[in-house]
C-alpha atoms as a PDB file:
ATOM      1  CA  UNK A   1       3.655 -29.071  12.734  1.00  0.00           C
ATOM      2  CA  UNK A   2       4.512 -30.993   9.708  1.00  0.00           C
ATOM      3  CA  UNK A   3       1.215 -30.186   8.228  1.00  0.00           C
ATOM      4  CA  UNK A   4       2.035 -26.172   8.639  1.00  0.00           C
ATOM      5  CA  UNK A   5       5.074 -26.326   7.394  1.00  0.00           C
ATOM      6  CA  UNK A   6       3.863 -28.144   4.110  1.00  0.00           C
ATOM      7  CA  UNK A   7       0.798 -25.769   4.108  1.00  0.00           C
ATOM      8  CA  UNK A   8       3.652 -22.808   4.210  1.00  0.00           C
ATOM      9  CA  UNK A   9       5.553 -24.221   1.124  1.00  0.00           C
ATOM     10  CA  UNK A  10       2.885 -24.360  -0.991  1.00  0.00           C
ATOM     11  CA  UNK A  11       2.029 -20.657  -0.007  1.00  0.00           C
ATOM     12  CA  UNK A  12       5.224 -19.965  -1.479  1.00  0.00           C
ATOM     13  CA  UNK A  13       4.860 -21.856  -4.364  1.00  0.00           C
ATOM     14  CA  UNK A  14       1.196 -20.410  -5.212  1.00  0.00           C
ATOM     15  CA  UNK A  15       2.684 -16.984  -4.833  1.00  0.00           C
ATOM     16  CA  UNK A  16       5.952 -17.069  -6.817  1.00  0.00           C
ATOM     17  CA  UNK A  17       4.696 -19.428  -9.406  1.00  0.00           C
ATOM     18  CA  UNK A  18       7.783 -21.655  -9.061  1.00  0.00           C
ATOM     19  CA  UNK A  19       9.061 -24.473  -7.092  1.00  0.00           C
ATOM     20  CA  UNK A  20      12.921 -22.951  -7.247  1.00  0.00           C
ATOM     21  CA  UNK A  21      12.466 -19.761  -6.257  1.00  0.00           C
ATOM     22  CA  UNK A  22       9.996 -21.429  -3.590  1.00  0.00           C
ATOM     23  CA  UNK A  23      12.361 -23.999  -2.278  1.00  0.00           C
ATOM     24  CA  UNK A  24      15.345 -20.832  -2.759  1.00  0.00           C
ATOM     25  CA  UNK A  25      13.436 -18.695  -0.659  1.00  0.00           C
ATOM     26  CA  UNK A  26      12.714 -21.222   2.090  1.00  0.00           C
ATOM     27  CA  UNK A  27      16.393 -22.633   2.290  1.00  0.00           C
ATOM     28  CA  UNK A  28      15.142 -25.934   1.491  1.00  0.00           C
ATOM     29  CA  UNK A  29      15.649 -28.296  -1.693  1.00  0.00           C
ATOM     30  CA  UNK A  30      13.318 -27.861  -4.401  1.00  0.00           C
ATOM     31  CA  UNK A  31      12.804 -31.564  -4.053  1.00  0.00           C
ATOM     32  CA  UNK A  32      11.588 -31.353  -0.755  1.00  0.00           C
ATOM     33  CA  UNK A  33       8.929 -28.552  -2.183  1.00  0.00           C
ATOM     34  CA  UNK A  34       7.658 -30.790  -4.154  1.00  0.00           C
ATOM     35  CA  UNK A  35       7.032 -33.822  -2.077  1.00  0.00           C
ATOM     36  CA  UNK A  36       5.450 -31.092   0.252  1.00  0.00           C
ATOM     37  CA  UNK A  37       3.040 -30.282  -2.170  1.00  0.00           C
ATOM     38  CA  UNK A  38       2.294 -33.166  -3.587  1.00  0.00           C
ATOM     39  CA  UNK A  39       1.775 -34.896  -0.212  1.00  0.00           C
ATOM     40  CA  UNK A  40      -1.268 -32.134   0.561  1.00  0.00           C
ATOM     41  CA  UNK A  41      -2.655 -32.773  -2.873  1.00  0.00           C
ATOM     42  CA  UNK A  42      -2.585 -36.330  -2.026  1.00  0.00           C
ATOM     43  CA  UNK A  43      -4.087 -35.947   1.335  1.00  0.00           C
ATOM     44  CA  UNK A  44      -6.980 -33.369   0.537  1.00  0.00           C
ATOM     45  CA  UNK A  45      -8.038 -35.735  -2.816  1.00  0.00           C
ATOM     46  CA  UNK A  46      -7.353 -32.615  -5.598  1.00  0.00           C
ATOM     47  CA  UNK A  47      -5.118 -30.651  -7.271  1.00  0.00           C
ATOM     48  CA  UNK A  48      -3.970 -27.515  -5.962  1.00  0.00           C
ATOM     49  CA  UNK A  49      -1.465 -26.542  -8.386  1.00  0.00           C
ATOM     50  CA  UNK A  50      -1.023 -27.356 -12.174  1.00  0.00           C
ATOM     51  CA  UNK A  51       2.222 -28.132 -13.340  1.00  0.00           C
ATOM     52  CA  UNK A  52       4.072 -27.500 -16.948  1.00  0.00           C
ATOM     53  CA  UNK A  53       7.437 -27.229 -17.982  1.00  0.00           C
ATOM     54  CA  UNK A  54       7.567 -23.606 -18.210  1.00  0.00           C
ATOM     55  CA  UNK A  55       5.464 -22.135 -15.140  1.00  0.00           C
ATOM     56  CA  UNK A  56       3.390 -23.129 -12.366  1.00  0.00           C
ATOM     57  CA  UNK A  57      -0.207 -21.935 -11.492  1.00  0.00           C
ATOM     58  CA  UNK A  58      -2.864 -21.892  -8.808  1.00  0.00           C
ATOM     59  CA  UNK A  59      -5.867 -24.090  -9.548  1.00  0.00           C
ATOM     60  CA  UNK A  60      -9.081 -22.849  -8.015  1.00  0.00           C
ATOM     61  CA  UNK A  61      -9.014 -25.471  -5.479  1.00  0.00           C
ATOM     62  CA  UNK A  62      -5.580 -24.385  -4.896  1.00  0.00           C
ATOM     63  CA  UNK A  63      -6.885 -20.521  -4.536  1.00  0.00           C
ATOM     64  CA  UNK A  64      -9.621 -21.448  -2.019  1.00  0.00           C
ATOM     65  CA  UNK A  65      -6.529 -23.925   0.316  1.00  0.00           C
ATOM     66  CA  UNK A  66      -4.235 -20.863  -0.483  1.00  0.00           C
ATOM     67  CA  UNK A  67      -6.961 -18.265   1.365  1.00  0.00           C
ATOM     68  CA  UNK A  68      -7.369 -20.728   4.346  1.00  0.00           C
ATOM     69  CA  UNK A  69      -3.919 -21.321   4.555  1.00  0.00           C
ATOM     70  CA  UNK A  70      -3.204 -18.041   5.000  1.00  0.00           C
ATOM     71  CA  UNK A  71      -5.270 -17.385   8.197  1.00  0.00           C
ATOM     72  CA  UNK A  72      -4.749 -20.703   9.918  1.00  0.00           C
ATOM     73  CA  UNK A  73      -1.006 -20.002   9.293  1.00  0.00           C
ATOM     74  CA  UNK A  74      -1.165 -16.659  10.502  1.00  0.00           C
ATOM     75  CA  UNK A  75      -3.652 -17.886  13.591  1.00  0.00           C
ATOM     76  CA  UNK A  76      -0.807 -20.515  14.363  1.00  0.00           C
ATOM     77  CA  UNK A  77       1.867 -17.742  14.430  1.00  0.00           C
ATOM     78  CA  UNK A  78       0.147 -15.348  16.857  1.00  0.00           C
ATOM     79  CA  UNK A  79      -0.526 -18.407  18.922  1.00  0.00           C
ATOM     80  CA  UNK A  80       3.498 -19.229  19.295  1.00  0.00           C
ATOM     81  CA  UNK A  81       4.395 -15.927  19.947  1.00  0.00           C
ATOM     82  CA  UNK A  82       1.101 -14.761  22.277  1.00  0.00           C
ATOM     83  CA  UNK A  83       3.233 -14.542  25.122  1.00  0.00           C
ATOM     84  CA  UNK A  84       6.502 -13.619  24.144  1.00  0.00           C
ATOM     85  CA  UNK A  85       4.802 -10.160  23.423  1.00  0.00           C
ATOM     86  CA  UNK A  86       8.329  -8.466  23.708  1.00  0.00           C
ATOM     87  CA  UNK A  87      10.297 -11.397  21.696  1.00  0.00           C
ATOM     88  CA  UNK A  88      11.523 -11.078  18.239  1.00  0.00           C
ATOM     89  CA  UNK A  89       9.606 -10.995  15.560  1.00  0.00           C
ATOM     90  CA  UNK A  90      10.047 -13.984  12.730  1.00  0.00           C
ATOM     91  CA  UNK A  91       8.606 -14.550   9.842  1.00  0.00           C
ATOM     92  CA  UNK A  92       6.677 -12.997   6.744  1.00  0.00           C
ATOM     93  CA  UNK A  93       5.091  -9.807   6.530  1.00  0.00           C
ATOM     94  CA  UNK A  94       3.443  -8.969   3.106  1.00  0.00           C
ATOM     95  CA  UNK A  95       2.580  -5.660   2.596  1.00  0.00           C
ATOM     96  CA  UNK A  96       1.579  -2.743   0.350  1.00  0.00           C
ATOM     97  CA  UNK A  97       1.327   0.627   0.274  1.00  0.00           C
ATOM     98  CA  UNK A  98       1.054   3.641  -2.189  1.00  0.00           C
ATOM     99  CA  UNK A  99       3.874   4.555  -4.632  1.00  0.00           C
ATOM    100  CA  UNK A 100       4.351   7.651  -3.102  1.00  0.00           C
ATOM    101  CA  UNK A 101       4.013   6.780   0.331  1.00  0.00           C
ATOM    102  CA  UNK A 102       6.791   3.852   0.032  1.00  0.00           C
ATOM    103  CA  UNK A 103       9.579   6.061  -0.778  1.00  0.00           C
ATOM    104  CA  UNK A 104       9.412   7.747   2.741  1.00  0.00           C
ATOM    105  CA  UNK A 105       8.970   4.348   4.557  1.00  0.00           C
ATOM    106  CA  UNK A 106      11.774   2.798   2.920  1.00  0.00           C
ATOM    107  CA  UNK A 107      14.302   5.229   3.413  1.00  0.00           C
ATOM    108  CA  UNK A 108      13.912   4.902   6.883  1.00  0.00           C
ATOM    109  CA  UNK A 109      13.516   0.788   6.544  1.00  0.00           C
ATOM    110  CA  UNK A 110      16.556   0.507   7.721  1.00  0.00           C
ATOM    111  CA  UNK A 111      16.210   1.038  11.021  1.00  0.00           C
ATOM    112  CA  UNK A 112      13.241  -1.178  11.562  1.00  0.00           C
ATOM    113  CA  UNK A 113      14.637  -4.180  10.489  1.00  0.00           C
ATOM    114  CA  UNK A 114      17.628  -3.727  12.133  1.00  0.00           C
ATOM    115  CA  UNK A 115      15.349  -3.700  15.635  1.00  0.00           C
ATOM    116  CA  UNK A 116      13.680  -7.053  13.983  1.00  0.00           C
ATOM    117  CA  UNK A 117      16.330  -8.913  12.257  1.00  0.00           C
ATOM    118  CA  UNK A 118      14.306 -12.284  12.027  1.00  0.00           C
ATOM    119  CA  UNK A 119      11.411 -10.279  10.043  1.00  0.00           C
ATOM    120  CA  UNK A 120      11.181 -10.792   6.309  1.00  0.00           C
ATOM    121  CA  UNK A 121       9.146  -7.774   4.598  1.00  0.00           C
ATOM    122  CA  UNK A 122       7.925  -8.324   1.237  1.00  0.00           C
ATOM    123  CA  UNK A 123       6.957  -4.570   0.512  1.00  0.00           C
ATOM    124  CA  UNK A 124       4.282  -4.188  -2.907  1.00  0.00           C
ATOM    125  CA  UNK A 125       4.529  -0.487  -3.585  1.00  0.00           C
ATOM    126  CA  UNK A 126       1.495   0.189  -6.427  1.00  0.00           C
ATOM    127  CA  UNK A 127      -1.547   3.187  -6.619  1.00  0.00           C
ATOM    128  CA  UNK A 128      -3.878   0.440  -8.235  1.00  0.00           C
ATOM    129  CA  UNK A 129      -6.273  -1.295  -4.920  1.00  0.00           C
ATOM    130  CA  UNK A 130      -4.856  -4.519  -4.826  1.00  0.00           C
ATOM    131  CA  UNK A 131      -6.949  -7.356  -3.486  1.00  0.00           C
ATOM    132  CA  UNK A 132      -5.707  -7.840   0.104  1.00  0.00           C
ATOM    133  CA  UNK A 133      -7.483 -11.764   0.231  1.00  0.00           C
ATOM    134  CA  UNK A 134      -6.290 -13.187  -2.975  1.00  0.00           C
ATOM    135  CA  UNK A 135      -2.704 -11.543  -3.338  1.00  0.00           C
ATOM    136  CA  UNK A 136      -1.564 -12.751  -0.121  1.00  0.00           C
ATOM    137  CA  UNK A 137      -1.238 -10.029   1.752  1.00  0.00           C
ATOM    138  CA  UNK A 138      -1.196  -9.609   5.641  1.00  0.00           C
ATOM    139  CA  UNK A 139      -1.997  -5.500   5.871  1.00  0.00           C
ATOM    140  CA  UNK A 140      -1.928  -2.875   3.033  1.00  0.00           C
ATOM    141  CA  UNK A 141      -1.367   1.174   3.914  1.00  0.00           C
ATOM    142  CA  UNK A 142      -4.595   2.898   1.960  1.00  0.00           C
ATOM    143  CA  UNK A 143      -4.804   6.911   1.743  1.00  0.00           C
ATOM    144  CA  UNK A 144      -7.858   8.589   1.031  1.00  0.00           C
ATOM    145  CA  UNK A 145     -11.794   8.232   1.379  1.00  0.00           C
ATOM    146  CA  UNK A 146     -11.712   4.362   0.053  1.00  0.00           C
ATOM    147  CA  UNK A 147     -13.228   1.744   2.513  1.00  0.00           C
ATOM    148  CA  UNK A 148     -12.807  -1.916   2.617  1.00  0.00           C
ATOM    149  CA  UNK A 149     -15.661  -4.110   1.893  1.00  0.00           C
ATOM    150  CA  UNK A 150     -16.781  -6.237   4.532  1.00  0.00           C
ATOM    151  CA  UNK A 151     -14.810  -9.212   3.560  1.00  0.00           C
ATOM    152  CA  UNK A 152     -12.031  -6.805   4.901  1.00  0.00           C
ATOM    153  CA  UNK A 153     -11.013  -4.970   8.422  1.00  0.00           C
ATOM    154  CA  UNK A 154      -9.041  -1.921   8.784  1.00  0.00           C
ATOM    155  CA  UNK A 155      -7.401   0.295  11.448  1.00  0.00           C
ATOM    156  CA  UNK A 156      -7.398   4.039  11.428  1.00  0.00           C
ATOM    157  CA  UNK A 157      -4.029   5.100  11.993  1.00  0.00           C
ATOM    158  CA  UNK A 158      -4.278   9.289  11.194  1.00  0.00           C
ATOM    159  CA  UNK A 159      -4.474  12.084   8.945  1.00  0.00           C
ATOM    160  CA  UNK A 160      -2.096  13.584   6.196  1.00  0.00           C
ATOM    161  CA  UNK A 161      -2.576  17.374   5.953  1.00  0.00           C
ATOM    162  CA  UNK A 162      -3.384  18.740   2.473  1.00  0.00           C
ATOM    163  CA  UNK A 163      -1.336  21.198   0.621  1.00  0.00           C
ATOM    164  CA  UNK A 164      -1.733  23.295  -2.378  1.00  0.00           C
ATOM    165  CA  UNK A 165       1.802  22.787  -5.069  1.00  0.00           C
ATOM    166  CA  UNK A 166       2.908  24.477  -8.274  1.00  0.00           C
ATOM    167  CA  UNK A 167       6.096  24.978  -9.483  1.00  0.00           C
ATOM    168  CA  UNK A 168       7.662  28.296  -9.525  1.00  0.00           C
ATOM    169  CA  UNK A 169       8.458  28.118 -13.096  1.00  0.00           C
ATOM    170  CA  UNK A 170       4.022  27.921 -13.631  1.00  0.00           C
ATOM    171  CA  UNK A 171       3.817  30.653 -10.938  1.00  0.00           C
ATOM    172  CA  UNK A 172       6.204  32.767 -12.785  1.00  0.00           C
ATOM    173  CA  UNK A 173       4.406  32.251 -16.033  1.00  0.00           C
ATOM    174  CA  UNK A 174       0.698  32.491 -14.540  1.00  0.00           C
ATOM    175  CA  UNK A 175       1.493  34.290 -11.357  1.00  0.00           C
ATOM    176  CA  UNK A 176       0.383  33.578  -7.818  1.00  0.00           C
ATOM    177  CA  UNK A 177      -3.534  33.502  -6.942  1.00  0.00           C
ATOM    178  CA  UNK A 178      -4.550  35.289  -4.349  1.00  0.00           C
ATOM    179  CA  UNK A 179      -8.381  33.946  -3.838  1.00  0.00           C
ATOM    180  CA  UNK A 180     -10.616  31.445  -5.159  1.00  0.00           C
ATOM    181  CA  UNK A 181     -11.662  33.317  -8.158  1.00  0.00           C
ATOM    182  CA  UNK A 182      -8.622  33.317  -9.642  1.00  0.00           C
ATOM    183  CA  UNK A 183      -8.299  29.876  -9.976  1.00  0.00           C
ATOM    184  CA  UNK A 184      -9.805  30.363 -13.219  1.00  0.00           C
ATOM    185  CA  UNK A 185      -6.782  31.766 -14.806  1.00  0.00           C
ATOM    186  CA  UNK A 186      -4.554  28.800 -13.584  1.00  0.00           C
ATOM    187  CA  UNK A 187      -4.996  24.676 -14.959  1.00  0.00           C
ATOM    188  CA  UNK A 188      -5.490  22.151 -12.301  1.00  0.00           C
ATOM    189  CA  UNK A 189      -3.367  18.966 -13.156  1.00  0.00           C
ATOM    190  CA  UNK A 190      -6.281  16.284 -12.634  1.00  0.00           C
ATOM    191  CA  UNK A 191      -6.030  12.886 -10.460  1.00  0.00           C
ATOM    192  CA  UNK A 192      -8.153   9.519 -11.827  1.00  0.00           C
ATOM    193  CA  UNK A 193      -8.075   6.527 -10.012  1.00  0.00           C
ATOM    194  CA  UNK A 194      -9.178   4.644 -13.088  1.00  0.00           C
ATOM    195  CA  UNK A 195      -9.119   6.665 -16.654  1.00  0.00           C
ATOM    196  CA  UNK A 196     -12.208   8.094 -18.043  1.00  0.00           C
ATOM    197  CA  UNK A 197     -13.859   8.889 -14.915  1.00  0.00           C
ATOM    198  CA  UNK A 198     -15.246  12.373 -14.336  1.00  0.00           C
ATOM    199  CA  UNK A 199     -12.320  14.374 -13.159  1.00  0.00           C
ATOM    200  CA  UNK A 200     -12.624  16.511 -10.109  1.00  0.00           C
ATOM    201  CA  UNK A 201     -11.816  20.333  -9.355  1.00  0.00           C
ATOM    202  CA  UNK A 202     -10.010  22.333  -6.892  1.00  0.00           C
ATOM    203  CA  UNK A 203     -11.014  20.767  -3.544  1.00  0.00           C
ATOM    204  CA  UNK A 204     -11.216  22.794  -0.308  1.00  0.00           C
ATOM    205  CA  UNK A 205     -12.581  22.067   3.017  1.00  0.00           C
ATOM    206  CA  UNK A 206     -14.635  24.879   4.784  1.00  0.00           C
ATOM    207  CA  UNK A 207     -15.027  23.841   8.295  1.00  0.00           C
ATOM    208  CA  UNK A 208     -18.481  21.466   7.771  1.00  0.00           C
ATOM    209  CA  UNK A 209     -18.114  20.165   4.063  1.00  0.00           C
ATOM    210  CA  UNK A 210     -15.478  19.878   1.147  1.00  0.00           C
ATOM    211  CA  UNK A 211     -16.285  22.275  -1.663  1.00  0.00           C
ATOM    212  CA  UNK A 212     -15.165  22.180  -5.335  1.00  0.00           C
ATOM    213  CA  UNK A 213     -14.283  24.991  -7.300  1.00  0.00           C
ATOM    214  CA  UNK A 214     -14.171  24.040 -10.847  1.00  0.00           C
ATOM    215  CA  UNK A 215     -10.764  24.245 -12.870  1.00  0.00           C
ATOM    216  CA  UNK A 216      -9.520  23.690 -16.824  1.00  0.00           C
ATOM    217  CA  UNK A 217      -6.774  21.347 -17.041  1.00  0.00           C
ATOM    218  CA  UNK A 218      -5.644  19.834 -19.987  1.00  0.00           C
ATOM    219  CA  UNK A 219      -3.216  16.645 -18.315  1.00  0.00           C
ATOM    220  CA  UNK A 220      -5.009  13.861 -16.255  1.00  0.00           C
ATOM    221  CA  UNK A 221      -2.587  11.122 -14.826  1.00  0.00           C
ATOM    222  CA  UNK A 222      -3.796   8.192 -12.694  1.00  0.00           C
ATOM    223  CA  UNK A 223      -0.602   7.613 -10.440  1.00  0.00           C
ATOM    224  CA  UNK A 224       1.217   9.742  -7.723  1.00  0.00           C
ATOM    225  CA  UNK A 225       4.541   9.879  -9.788  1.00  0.00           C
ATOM    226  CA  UNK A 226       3.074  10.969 -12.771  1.00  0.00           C
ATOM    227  CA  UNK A 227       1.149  13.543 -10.667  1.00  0.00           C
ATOM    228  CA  UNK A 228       3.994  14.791  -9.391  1.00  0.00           C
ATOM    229  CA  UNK A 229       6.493  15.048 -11.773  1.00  0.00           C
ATOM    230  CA  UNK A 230       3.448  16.781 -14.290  1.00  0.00           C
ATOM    231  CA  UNK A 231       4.142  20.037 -11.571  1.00  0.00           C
ATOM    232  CA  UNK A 232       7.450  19.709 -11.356  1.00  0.00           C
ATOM    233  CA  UNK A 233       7.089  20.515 -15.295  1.00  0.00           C
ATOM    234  CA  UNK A 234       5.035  23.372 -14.868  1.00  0.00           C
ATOM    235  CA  UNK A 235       2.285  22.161 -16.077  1.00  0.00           C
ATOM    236  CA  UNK A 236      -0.722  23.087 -13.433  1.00  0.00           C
ATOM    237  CA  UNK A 237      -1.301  22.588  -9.227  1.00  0.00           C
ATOM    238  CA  UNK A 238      -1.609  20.094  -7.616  1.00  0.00           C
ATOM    239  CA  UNK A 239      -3.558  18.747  -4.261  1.00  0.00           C
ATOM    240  CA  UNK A 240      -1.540  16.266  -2.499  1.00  0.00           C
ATOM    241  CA  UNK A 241      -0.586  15.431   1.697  1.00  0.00           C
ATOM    242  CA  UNK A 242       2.630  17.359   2.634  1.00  0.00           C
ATOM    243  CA  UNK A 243       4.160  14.770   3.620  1.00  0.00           C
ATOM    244  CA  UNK A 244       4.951  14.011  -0.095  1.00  0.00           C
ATOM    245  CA  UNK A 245       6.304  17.311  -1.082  1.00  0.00           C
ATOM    246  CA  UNK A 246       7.615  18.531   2.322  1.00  0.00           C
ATOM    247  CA  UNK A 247      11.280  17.912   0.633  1.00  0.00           C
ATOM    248  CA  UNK A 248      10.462  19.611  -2.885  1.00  0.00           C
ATOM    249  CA  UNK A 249       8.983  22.348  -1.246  1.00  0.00           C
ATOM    250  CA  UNK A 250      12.297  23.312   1.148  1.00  0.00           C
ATOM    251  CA  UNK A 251      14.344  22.882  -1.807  1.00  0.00           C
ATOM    252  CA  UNK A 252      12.166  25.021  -3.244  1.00  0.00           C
ATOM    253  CA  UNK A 253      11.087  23.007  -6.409  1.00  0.00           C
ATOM    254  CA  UNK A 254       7.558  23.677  -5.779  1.00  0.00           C
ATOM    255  CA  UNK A 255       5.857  26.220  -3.864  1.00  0.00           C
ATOM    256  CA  UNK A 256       2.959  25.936  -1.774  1.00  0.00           C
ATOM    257  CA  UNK A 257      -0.649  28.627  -2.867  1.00  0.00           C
ATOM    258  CA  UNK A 258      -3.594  29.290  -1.106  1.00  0.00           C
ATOM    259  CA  UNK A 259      -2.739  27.886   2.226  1.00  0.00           C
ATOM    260  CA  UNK A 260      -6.183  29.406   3.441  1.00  0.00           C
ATOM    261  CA  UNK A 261      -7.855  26.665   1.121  1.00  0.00           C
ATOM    262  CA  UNK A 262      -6.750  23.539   1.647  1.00  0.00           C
ATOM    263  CA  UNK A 263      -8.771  19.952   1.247  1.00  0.00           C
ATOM    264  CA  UNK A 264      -9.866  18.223   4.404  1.00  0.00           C
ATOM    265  CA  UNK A 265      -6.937  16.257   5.723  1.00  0.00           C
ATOM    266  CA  UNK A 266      -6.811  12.535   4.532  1.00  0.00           C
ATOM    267  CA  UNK A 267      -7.126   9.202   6.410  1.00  0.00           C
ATOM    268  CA  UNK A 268      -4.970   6.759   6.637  1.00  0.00           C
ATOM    269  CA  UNK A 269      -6.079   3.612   7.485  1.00  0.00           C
ATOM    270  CA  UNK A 270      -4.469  -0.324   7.327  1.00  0.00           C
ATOM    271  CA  UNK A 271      -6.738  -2.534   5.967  1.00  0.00           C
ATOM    272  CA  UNK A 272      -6.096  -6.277   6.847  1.00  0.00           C
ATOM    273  CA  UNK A 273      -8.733  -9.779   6.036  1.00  0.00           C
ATOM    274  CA  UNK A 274     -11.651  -9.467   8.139  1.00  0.00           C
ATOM    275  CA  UNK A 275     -12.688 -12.561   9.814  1.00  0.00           C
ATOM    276  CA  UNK A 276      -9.066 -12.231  12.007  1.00  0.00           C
ATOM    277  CA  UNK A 277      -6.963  -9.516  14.086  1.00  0.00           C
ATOM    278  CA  UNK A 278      -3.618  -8.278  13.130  1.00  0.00           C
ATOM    279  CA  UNK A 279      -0.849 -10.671  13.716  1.00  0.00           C
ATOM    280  CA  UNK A 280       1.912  -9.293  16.056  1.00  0.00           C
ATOM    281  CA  UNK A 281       4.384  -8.455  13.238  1.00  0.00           C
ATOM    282  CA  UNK A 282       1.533  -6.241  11.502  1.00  0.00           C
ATOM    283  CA  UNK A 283       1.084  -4.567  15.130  1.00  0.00           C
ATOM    284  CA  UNK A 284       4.445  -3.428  15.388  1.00  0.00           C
ATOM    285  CA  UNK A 285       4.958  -2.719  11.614  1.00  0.00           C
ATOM    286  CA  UNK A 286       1.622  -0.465  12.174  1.00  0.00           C
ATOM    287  CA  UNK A 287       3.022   1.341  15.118  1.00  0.00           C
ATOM    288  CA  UNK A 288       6.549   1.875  13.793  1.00  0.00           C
ATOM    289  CA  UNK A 289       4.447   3.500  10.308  1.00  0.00           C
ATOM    290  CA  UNK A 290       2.712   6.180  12.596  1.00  0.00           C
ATOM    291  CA  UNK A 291       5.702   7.547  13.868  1.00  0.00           C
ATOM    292  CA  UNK A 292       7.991   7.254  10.849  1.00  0.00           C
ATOM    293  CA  UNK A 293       5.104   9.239   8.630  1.00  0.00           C
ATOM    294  CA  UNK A 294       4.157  11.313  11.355  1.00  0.00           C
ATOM    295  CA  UNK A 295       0.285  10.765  11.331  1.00  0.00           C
ATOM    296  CA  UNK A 296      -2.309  13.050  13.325  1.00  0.00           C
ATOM    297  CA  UNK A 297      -5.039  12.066  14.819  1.00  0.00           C
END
């Protein structure tokens, strides 16, 4: 046990780049992080971390103990709790999840960790695809047609239904189309998940296949926030799940068009290292997530 709790320290140390806020986080003198570390290095004959005055980093020996580390830690947790499957959860939980997405989760939060008081979420909230291996983290929410590679497991948890946005200040000064071919008096605000890739039109799904219907738009953004906020000014639709807008659009700051033409609903999966299941924390996390976002099959 001495050896896993050692093996945890230096997780924390690896990912916060610092002994103190290691040692602070763990309730434990930063001393004592440092013997810890220093008492792997000696036993496993390298150097896992280098050391300066003003930061700490991961070596790449360090990177490849870090990725191990993190599954045998993981494997030992699921093994002390496999049968106190209705015991409180402890411990980490790193995850991420869309920008977006987050804000819904963590206004209900609350009432999650007040079920689990011994859980400690570290919650990433980003659009970019982080790397689930090498940034530590245990399950991250994806949205969207992406798959893992196969390094990488995920679970399908749902669909988001697809909705059609402008603001009523555009519809006012462009007015409200009535069918496809109309589209091409209206701008299409345009979503990139990197910049300077070929930009998309206005997606709909007809029963078999998604079609595209191509649209001018002069304003490309590459995050949700952006995305949204560029309708919100008026500036051209949007395509996004309604469970992002459903509040703007009963306080009526946007307006939903062409309901008839939607896209095809998007998955939602949680993607989590391959190689291992989900740990018990992820499990309920993952089952608390369908509910609170209200995912269809």
């Amino acid at each position: 046990m001495e050896q896993i709790e050692a093996m945890k320290i230096f997780m924390r140390v690896a990912e916060l780049r610092s002994f103190t806020q290691a040692a602070e986080s763990l309730s434990l003198p930063k001393a004592n992080a440092s013997v810890a570390v220093a008492q792997l290095e000696s036993k496993l004959g390298t150097r896992l971390l280098n050391r300066t005055t003003r930061r700490v980093s991961v070596t790449p020996d360090g990177q490849m103990f870090y990725e191990r580390c993190r599954v045998l830690v993981a494997d030992m947790d699921d093994l002390e709790n496999m049968f106190a499957e209705v015991g409180e959860l402890r411990g980490r939980l790193r995850v991420d999840m869309p920008l977006k997405l987050s804000r819904k989760v963590i206004a209900r939060l609350g009432e999650f960790l007040e079920r689990h008081p011994q859980l400690e979420l570290e919650l990433s909230t980003t659009d970019r695809m982080v790397d689930v291996v090498a940034e530590g983290f245990d399950c991250v929410l994806r949205v969207g047609g992406w798959r893992p590679g196969s390094d990488l497991n995920y679970k399908e948890l749902g669909t988001f239904a697809m909705v059609n946005c402008a603001s009523p200040a555009y519809l006012e000064r462009y007015g409200i189309p009535k069918n496809l071919d109309e589209l091409k008096d209206h701008h299409l605000i345009h979503y990139l998940t990197s910049m300077g890739e070929r930009t998309s039109g206005f997606e709909y799904w007809d029963g078999k296949r998604n079609r595209e219907v191509p649209m001018k738009g002069n304003i490309a953004v590459n995050n949700s926030d952006a995305y949204q906020t560029a309708c919100l000014a008026g500036l051209g639709f949007i395509q996004v799940p309604w469970t992002g807008v459903d509040e703007l659009v009963n306080e009526g700051q946007l307006k939903t068009v062409l309901p008839e033409y939607t896209a095809k609903p998007m998955p939602v999966r949680l993607v989590y290292p391959g190689g291992r299941r989900l740990t018990r924390r992820a499990r309920v996390f993952r089952d608390w997530l369908v509910k609170t976002l209200g995912l269809t099959d």
